[in-house]
Structures are given as structure tokens and as C-alpha cells.
C-alpha atoms as a PDB file:
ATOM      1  CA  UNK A   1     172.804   4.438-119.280  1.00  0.00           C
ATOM      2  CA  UNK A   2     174.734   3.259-121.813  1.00  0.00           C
ATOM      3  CA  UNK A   3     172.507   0.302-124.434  1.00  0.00           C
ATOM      4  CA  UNK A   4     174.301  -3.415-123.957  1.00  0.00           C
ATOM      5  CA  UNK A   5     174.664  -3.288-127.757  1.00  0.00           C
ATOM      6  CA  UNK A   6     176.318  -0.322-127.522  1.00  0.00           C
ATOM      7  CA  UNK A   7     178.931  -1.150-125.047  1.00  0.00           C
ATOM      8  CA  UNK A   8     179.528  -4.412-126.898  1.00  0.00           C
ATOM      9  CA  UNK A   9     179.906  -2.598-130.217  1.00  0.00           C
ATOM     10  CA  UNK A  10     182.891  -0.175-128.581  1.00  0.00           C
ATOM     11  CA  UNK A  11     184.596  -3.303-126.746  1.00  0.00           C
ATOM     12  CA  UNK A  12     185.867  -3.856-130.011  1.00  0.00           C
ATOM     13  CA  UNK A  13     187.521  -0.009-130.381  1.00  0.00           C
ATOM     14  CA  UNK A  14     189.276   0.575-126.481  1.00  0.00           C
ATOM     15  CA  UNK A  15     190.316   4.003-125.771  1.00  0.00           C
ATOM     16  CA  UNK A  16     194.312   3.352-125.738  1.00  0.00           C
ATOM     17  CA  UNK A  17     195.987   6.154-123.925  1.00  0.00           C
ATOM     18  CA  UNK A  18     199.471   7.255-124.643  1.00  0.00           C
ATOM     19  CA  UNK A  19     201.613   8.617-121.722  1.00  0.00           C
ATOM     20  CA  UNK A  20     201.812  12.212-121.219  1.00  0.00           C
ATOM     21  CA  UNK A  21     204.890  13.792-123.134  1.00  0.00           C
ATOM     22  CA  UNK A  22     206.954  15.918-120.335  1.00  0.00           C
ATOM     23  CA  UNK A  23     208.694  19.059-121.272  1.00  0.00           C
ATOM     24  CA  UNK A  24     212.890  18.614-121.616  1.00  0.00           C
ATOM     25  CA  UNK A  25     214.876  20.178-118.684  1.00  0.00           C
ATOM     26  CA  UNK A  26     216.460  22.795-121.163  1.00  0.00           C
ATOM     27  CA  UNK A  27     220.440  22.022-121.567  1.00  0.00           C
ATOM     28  CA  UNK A  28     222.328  24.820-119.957  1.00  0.00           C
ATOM     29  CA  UNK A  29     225.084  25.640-122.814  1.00  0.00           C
ATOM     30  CA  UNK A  30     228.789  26.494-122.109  1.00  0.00           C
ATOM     31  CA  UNK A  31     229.019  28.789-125.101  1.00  0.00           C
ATOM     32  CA  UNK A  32     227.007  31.673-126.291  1.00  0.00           C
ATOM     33  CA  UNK A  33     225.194  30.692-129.335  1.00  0.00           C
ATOM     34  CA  UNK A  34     223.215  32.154-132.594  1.00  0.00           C
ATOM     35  CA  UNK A  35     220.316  30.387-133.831  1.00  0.00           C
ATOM     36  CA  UNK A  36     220.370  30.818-137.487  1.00  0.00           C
ATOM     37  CA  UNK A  37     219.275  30.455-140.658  1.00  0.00           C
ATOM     38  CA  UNK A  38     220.890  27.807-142.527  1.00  0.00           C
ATOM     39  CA  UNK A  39     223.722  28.667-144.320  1.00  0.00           C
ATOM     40  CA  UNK A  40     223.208  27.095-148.745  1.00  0.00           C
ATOM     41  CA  UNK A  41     225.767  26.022-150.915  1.00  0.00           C
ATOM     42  CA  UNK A  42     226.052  27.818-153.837  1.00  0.00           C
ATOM     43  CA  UNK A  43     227.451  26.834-157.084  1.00  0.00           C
ATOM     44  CA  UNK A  44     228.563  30.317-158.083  1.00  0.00           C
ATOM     45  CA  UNK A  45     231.097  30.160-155.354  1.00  0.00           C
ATOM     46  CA  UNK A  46     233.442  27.810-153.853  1.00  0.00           C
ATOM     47  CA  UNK A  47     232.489  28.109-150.202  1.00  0.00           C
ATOM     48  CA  UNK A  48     234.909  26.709-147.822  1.00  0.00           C
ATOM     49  CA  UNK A  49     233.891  24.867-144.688  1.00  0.00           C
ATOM     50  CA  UNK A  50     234.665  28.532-143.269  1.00  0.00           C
ATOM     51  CA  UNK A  51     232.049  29.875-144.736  1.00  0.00           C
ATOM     52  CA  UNK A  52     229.646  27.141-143.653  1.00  0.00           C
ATOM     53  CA  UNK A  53     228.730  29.235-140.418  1.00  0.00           C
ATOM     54  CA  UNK A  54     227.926  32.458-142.246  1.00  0.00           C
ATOM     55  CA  UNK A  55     223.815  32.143-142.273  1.00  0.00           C
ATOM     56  CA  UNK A  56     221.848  32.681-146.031  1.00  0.00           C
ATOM     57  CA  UNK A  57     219.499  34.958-144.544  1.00  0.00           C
ATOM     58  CA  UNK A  58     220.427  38.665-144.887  1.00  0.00           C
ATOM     59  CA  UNK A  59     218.577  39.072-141.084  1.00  0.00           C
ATOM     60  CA  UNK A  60     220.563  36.549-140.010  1.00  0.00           C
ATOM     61  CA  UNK A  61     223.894  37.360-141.176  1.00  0.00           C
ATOM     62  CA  UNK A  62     223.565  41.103-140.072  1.00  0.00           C
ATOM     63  CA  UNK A  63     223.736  40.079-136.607  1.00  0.00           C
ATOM     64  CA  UNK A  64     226.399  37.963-136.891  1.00  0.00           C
ATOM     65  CA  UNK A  65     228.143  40.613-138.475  1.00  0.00           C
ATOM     66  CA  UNK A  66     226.944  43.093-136.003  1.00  0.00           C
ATOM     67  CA  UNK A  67     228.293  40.978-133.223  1.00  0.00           C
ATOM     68  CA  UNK A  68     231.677  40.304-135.078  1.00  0.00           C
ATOM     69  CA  UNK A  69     231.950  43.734-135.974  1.00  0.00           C
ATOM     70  CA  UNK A  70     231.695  44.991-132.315  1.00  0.00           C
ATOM     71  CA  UNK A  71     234.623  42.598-131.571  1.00  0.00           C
ATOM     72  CA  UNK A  72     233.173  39.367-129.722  1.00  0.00           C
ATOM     73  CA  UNK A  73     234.614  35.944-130.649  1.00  0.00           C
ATOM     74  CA  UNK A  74     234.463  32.079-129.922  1.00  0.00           C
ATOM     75  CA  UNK A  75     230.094  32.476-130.400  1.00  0.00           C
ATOM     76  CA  UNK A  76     228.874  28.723-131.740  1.00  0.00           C
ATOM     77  CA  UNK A  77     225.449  29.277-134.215  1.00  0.00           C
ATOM     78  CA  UNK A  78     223.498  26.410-135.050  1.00  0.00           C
ATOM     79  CA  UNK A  79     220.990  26.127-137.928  1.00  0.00           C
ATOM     80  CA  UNK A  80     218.767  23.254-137.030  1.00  0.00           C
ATOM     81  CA  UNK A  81     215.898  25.258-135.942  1.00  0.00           C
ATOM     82  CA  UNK A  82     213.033  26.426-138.083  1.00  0.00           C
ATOM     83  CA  UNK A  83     212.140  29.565-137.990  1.00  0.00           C
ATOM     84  CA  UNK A  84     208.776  28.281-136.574  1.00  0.00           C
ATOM     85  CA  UNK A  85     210.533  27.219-133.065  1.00  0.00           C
ATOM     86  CA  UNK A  86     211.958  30.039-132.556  1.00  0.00           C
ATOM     87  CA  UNK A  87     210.863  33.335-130.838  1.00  0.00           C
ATOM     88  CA  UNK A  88     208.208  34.843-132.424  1.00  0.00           C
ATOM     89  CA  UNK A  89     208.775  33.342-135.138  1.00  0.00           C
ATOM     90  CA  UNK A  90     211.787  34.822-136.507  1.00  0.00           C
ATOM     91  CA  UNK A  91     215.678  33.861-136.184  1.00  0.00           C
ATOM     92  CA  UNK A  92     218.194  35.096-134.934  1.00  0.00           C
ATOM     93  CA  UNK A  93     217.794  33.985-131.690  1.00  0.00           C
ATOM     94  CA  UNK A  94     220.718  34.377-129.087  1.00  0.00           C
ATOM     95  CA  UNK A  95     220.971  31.203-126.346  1.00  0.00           C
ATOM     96  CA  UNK A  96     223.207  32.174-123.414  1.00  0.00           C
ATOM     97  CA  UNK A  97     224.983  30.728-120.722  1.00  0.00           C
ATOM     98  CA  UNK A  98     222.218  30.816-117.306  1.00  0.00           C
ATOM     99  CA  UNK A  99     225.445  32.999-115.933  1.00  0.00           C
ATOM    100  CA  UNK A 100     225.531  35.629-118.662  1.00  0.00           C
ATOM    101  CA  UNK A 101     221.922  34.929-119.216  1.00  0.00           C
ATOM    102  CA  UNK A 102     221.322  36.329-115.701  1.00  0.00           C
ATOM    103  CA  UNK A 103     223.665  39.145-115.855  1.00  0.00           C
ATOM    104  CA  UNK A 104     221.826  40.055-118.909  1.00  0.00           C
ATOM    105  CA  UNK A 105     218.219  39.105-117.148  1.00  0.00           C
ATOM    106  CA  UNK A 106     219.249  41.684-114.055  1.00  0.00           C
ATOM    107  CA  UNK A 107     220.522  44.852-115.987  1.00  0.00           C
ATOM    108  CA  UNK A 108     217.348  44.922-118.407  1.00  0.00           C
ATOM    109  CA  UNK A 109     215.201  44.632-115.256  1.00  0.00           C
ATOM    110  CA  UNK A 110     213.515  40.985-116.535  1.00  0.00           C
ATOM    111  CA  UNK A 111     210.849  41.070-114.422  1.00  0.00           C
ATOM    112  CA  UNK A 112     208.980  43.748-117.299  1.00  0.00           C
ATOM    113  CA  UNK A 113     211.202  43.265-119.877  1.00  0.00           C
ATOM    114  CA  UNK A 114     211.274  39.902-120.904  1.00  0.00           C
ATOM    115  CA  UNK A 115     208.220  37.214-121.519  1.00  0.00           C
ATOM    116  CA  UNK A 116     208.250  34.962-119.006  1.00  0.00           C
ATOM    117  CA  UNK A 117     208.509  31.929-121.441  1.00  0.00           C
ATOM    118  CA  UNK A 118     211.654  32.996-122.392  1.00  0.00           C
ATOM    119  CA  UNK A 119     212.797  31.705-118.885  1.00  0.00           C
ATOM    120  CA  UNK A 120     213.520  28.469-119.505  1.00  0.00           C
ATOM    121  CA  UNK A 121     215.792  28.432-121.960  1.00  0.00           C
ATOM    122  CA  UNK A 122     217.846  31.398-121.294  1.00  0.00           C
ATOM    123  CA  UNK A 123     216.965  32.563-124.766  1.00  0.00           C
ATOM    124  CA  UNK A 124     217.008  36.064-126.549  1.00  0.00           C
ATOM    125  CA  UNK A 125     215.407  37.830-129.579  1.00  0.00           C
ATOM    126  CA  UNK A 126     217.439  39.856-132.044  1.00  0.00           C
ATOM    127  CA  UNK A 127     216.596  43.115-130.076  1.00  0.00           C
ATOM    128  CA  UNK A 128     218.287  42.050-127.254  1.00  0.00           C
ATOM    129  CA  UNK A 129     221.565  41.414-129.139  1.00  0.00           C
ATOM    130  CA  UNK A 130     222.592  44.657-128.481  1.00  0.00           C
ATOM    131  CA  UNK A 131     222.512  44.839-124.876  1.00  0.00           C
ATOM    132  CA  UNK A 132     223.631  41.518-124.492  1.00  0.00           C
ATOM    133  CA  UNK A 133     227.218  42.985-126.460  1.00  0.00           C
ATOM    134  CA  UNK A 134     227.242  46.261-124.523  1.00  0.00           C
ATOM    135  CA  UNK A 135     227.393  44.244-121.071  1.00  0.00           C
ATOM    136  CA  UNK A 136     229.899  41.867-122.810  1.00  0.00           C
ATOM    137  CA  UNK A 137     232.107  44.717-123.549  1.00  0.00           C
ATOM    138  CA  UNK A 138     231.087  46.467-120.879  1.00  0.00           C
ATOM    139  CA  UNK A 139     230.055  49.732-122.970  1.00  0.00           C
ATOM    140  CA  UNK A 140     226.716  51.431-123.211  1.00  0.00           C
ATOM    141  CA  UNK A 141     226.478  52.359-126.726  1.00  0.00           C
ATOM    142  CA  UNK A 142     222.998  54.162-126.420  1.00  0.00           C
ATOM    143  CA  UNK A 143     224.895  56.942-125.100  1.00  0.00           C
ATOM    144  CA  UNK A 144     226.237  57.760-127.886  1.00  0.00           C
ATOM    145  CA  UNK A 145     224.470  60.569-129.289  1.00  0.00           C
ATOM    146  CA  UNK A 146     226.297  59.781-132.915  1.00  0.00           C
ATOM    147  CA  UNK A 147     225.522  55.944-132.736  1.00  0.00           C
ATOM    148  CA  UNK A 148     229.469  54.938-133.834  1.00  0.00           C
ATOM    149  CA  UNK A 149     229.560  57.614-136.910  1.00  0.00           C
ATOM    150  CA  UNK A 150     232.018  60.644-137.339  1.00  0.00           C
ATOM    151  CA  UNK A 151     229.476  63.190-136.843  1.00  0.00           C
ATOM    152  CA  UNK A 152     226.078  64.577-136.998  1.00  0.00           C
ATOM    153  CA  UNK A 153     225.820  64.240-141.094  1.00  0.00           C
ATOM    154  CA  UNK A 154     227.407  61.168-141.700  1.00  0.00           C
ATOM    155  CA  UNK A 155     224.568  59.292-138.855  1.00  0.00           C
ATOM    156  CA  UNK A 156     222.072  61.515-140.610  1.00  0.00           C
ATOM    157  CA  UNK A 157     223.224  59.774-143.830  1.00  0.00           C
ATOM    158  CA  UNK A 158     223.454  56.207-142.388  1.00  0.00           C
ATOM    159  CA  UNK A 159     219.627  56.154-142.617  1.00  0.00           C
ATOM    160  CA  UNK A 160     219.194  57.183-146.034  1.00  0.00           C
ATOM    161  CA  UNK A 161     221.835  54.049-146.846  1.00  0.00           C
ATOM    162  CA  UNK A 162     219.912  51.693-144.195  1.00  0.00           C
ATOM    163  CA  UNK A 163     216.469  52.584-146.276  1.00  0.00           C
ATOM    164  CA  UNK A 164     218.146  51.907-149.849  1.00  0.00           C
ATOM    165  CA  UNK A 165     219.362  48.317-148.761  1.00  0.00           C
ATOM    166  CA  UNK A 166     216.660  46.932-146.650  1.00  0.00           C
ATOM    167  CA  UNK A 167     214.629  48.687-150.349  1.00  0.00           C
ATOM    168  CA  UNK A 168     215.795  48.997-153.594  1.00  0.00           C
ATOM    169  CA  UNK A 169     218.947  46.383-153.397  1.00  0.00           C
ATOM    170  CA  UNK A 170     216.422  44.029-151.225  1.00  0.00           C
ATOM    171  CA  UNK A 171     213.914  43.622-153.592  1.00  0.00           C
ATOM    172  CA  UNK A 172     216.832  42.912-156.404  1.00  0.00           C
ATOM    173  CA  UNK A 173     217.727  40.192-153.656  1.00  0.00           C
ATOM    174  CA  UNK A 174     214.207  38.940-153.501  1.00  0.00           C
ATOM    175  CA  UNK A 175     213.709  38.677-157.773  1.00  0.00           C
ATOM    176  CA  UNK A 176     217.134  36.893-158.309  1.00  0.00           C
ATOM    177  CA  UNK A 177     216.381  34.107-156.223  1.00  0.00           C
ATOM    178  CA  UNK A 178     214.091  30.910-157.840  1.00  0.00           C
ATOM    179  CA  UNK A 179     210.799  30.686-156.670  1.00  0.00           C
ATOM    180  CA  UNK A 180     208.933  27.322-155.916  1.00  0.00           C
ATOM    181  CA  UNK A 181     205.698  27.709-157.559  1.00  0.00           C
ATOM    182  CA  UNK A 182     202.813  25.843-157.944  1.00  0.00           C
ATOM    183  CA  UNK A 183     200.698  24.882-160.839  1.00  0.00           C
ATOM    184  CA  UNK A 184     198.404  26.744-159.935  1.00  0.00           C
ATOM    185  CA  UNK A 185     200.861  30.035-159.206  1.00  0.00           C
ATOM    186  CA  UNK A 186     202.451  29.372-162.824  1.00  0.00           C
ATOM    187  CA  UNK A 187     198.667  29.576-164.465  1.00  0.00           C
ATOM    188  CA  UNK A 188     198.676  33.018-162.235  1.00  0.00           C
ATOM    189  CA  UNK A 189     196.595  31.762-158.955  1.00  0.00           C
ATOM    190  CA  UNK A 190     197.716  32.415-155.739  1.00  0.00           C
ATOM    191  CA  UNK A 191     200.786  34.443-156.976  1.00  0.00           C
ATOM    192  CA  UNK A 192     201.500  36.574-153.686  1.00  0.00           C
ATOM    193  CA  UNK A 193     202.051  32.742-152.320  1.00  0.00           C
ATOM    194  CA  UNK A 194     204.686  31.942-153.903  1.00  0.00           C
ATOM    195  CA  UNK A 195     207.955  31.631-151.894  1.00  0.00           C
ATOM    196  CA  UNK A 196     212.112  31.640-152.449  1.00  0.00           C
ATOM    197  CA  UNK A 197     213.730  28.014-152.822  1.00  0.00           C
ATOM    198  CA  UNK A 198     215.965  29.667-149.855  1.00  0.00           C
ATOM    199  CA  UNK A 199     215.802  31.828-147.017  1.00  0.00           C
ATOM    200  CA  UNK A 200     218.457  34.027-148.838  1.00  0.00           C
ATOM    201  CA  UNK A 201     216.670  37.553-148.509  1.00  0.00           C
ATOM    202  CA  UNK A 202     213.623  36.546-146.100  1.00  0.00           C
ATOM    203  CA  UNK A 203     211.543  33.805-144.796  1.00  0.00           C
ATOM    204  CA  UNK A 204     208.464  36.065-145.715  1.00  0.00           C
ATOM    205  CA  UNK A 205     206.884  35.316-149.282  1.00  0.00           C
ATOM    206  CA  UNK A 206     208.404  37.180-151.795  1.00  0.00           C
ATOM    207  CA  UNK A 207     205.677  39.179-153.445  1.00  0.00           C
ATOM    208  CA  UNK A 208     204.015  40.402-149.914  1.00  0.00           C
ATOM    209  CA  UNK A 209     207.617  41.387-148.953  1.00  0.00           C
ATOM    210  CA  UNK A 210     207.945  43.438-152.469  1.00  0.00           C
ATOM    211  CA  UNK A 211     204.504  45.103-151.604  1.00  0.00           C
ATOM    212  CA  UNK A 212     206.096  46.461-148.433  1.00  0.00           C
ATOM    213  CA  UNK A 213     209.124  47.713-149.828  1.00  0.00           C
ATOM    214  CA  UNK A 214     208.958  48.615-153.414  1.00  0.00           C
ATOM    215  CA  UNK A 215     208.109  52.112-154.312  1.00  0.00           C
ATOM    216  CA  UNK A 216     205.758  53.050-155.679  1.00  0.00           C
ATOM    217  CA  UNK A 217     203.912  49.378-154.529  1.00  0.00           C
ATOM    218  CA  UNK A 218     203.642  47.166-157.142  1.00  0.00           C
ATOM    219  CA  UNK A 219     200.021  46.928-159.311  1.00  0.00           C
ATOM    220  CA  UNK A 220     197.317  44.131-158.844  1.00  0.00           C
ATOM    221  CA  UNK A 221     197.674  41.423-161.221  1.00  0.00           C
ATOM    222  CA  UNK A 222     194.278  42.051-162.323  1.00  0.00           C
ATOM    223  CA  UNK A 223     193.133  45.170-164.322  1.00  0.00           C
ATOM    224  CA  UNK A 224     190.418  47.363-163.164  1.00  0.00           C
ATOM    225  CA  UNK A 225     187.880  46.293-165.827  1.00  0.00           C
ATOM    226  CA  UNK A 226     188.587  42.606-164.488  1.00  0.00           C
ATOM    227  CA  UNK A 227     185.928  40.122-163.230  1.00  0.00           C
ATOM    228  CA  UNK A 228     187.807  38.984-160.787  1.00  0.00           C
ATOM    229  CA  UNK A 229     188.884  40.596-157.747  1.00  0.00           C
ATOM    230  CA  UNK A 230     192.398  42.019-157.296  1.00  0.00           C
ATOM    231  CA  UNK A 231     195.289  39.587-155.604  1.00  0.00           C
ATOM    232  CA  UNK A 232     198.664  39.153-156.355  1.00  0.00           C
ATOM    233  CA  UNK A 233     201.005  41.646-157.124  1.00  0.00           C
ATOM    234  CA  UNK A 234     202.720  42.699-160.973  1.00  0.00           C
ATOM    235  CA  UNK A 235     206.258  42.958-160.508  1.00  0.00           C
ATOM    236  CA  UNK A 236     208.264  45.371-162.613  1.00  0.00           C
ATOM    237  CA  UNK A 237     211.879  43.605-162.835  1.00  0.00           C
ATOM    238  CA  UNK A 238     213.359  46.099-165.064  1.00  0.00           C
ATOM    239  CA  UNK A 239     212.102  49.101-163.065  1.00  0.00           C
ATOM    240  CA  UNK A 240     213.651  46.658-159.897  1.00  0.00           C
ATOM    241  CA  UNK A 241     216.718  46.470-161.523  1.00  0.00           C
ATOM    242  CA  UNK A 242     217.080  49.948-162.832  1.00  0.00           C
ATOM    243  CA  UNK A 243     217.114  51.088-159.095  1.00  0.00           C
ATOM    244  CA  UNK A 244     219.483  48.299-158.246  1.00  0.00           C
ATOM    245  CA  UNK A 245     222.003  49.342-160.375  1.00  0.00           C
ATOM    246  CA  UNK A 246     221.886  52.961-159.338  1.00  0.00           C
ATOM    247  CA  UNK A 247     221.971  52.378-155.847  1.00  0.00           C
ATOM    248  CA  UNK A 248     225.173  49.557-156.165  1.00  0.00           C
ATOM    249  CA  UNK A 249     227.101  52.401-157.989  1.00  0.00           C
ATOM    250  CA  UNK A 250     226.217  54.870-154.868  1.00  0.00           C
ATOM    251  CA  UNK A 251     227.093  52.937-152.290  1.00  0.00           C
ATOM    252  CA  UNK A 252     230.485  51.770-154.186  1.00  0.00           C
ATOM    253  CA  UNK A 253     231.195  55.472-154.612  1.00  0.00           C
ATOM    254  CA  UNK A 254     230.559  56.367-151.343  1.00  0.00           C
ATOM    255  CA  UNK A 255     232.634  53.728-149.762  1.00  0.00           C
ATOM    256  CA  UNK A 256     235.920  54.597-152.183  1.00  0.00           C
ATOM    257  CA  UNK A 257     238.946  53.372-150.700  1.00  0.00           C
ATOM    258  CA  UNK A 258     237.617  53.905-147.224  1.00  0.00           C
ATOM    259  CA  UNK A 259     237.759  51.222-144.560  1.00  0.00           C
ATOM    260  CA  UNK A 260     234.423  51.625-143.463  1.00  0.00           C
ATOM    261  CA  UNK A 261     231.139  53.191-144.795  1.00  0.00           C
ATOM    262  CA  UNK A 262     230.808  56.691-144.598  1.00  0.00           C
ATOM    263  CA  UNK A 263     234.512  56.839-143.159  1.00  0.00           C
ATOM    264  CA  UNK A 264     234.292  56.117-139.979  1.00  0.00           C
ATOM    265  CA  UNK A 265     237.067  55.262-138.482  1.00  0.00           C
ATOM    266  CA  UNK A 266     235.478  51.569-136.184  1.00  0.00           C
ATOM    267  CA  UNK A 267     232.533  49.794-137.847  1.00  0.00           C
ATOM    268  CA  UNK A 268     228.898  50.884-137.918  1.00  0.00           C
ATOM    269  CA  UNK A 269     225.678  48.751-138.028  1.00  0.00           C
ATOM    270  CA  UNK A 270     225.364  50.446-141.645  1.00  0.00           C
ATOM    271  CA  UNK A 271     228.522  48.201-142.014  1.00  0.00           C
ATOM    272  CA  UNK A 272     226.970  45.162-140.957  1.00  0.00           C
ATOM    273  CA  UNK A 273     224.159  45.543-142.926  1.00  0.00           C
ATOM    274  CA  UNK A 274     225.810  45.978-146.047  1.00  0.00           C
ATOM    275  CA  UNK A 275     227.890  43.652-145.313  1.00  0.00           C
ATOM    276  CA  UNK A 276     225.383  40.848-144.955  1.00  0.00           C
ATOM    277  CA  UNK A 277     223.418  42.053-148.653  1.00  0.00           C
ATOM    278  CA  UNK A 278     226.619  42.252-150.408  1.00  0.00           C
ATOM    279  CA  UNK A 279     227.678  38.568-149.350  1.00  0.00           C
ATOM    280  CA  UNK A 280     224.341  37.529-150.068  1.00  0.00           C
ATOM    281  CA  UNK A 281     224.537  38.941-153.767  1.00  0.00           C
ATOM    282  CA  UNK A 282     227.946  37.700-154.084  1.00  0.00           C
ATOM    283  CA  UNK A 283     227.476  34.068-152.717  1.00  0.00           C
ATOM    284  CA  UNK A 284     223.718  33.135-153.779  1.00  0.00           C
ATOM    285  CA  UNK A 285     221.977  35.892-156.278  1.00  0.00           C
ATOM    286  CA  UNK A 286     222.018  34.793-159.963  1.00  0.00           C
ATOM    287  CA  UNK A 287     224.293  36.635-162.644  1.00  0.00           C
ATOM    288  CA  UNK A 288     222.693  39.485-163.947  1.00  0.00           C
ATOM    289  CA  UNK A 289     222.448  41.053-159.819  1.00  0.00           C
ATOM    290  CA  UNK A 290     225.622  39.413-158.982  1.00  0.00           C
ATOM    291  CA  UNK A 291     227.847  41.125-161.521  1.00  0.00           C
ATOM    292  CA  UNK A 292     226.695  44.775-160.945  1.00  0.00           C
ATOM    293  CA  UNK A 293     228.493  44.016-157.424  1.00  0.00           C
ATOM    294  CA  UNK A 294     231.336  41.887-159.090  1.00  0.00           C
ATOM    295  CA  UNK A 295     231.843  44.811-161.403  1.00  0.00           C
ATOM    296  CA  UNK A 296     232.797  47.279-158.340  1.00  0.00           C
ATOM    297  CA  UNK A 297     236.260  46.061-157.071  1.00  0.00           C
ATOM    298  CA  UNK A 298     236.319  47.903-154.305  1.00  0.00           C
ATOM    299  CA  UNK A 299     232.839  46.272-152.595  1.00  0.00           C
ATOM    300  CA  UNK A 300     234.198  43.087-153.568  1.00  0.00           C
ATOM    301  CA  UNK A 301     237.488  43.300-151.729  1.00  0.00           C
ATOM    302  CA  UNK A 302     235.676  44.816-149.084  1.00  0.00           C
ATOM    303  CA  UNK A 303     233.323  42.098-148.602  1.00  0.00           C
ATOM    304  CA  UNK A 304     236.233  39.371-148.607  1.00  0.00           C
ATOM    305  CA  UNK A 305     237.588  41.329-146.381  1.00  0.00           C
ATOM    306  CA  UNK A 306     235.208  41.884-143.502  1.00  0.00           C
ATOM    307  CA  UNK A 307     233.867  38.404-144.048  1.00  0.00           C
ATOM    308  CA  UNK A 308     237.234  37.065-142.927  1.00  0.00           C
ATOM    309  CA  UNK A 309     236.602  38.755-139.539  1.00  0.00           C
ATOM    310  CA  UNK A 310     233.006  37.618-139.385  1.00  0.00           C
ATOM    311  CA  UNK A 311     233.633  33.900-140.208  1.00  0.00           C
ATOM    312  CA  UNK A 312     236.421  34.040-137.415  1.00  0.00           C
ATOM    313  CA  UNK A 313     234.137  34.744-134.351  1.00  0.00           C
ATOM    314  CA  UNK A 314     231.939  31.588-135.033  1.00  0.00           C
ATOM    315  CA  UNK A 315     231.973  27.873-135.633  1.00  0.00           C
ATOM    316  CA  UNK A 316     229.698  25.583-135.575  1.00  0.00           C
END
């Protein structure tokens, strides 16, 4: 039993209830569309209202490139979800029609492959992207035993280029960009924290992403005679850059006056990819990575180029 002074004492505090919040009946949509990154306006280009649908995030715009380059058109991409709402975490996310959603659902057996919270809302990760074009198209491209290239070498060599973007010419992407910081980052607290002011390279923090990809990793910030135990990461920007530069002049050579990368005659995801880094650079990296890529004609008209057909095969 509850004391009388008690009960009068929480008269004066009810319990106020607030009707239960049900789920939305998900919006079927008419249109296949990309979840993306927002795309940023940058001052060290004029971007059109064209441009406003290619994504700032190198993941991002890969895929859309990916899907443009395999020939699909009239996809919509929004950019009002955080990467937070969407599966696992990470954008791109591909929302489909229930129709094509099912089509896609029944040929990748659903039942095993697919969580079953993705149900609702007839939506996709990025690693589905790929079967979702093949049944578009109505190809299977996983029988290809050379993967789109002209032969053996040339998809041997494809990974060797994949591995020096997604490196050496992603961690120049990562450095160029500002960094918010906090006080406490600036006085050298916390530095492994610290994040881009856009989602330009990667919606991971910058220095944890340059411990994964920079070789050799990157050295403690402390010493080993320090007191204090080892965090954050010391960054060598010139031995970044060095690499940078070396691997923009390779891949301009290797690309010459060719149409696509290593000459092969329809593109490649090795196209896409480079693709999205060198519009990246181009449209949102500061000066000193920018003009190595500026400098090389060729990868510049390239890149105007292929984003032509890219921006054609979405709006917003």
C-alpha cells in the first residue's frame, strides 16, 4: 500500500500518456530511385542545376555512374536521407517499384537473401545494384569470365587501378577537404575524431579512414617515450601527395586518347570508379590536388565527358 501522503504528493505530477506513434504504410514509388549523398556546391566550379543530382560522395557517385554507364535512364535520387536511416548505415540505397522490386525479390531467391526488414519498403543495398541492372537489361554479367575488359591482362590490371584509387588518390581526397575540429582536436585531443565539413570522400572520419588505407599506416601521434598512451594518427601530407601525383600521371597515361580505361571498347566499373574520384577532385578538392588533375587534359575532357552521360539518366 501506497502512504496517503504519498499519493497526495504525486496527484500533483499525473502520468500523461502520449498516443502510440504507428509505423507509415511505406509509399509505393513509380520510379526507381537512388538514395544519395547530398550533392555540395562548390565555389571552384560553376555547377549547373544539371549537376545538382550528381551525389558528393565518391561511394555514391560510383553507382550512379555504374548504373549510367551500363545504360539505364529516367532513375530519380533523392538526398534527404542521412546516412543513419539508411541500410546499414551506408548510402546508396536503391528504392524500387513493388513490381520490379518483386522481380528482383524472386530471381535472388528473397526468402535467404534478403533481411526481412527490407520488406517493407522495397529497398536495396549497394550490392544489390548489380543484379537489380542485369535483370533490367536482361544480361547476367557474372558470366563473364573477363568482367567487361578486353582480355585476361587488362581485368588482371583493373585491380591494380581499383587499389590505387580507393588508396593513394583517396587519401589525397580525404586531406584536401576542411576538417571541422574541435578545440580540443586543434590542442591535439581526440584527433582520429575529427571529421570532413562534407561527405566528399566518405562519411567515415578521416584519420581512421587514412589508417585503413595509407601505406605504410600512419604513426601514433604520440612518441614511444610518451606518458600518454598512443591515439590519433600523424599524417604525412607530403608523402600523401607525393603518391598522388604519381598515380594521377599513371592513370592519365594509361587512359591516352582511349575512350575508356584500359581500352575497352564499352565501359568498365574501373570506369565508374574513376569517374566518380576524378569529378570529386575536379568539383570539390582544394587547388593544390585539383590542378595535378586539371593539368592532364585528357582526364579532364574525359570526365566532362562521361559526366554528361551520367547527369542524363537522373533528376531529381
Amino acid at each position: 500500500m501506497v502512504p496517503n501522503p504519498l499519493i497526495a504528493l504525486f496527484s500533483y505530477f499525473p502520468v500523461h500518456t502520449y498516443p502510440a506513434i504507428l509505423p507509415q504504410i511505406s509509399q509505393d514509388v513509380g520510379t526507381p530511385t537512388l538514395w544519395i549523398a547530398p550533392p555540395v556546391s562548390s565555389s571552384l566550379t560553376s555547377a549547373s542545376n544539371e549537376d545538382r543530382v550528381l551525389s558528393s560522395d565518391v561511394e555514391c557517385l560510383k553507382w550512379q555512374a555504374y548504373i549510367a554507364l551500363r545504360g539505364l535512364k529516367k532513375l530519380k535520387v533523392r538526398w534527404d536521407v542521412a546516412q543513419e536511416g539508411a541500410l546499414d548505415g551506408r548510402l546508396p540505397n536503391l528504392h524500387l517499384p513493388r513490381v520490379e522490386a518483386s522481380k528482383l525479390n524472386a530471381d535472388l531467391n528473397t526468402a535467404e537473401e534478403r533481411p526481412k526488414q527490407e520488406a517493407p519498403l522495397d529497398l536495396h543495398g549497394a550490392r544489390l545494384i548489380p543484379s537489380w541492372v542485369d535483370l533490367s537489361l536482361g544480361v547476367d554479367s557474372a558470366s563473364d569470365p573477363l568482367e567487361g575488359y578486353k582480355d585476361v591482362a587488362s581485368r588482371d590490371e583493373s585491380r591494380a587501378w581499383v587499389a590505387l584509387l580507393e588508396g593513394a588518390v583517396h587519401a589525397a581526397l580525404l586531406i584536401s577537404q576542411p576538417q571541422q575540429t574541435s578545440l580540443l582536436e586543434q590542442l591535439g585531443f581526440g584527433c582520429s575524431t575529427s571529421k570532413p565539413a562534407s561527405n566528399v570522400a566518405s562519411s567515415k572520419p578521416a584519420a581512421s579512414s587514412l589508417q585503413s588505407i595509407v601505406s605504410p599506416p600512419p604513426a601514433p601521434l604520440t612518441g614511444f617515450a610518451s606518458l600518454l598512451p598512443s591515439f590519433g594518427t600523424r599524417v604525412s601530407r607530403p608523402a600523401i601527395t607525393s603518391q598522388y601525383v604519381e598515380a594521377t600521371a599513371s592513370l592519365s597515361e594509361r587512359l591516352g586518347t582511349d575512350n575508356w580505361f584500359l581500352g575497352s571498347s564499352q565501359p568498365t566499373p574501373l570506369d565508374a570508379l574513376a569517374f566518380a574520384y576524378l569529378h570529386c577532385i575536379l568539383a570539390h578538392s582544394r587547388d593544390p590536388i585539383r590542378i595535378e588533375v586539371t593539368k592532364r587534359v585528357n582526364l579532364v575532357a574525359w570526365e566532362w565527358r562521361v559526366r554528361g552521360l551520367v547527369r542524363a539518366a537522373f533528376s531529381a
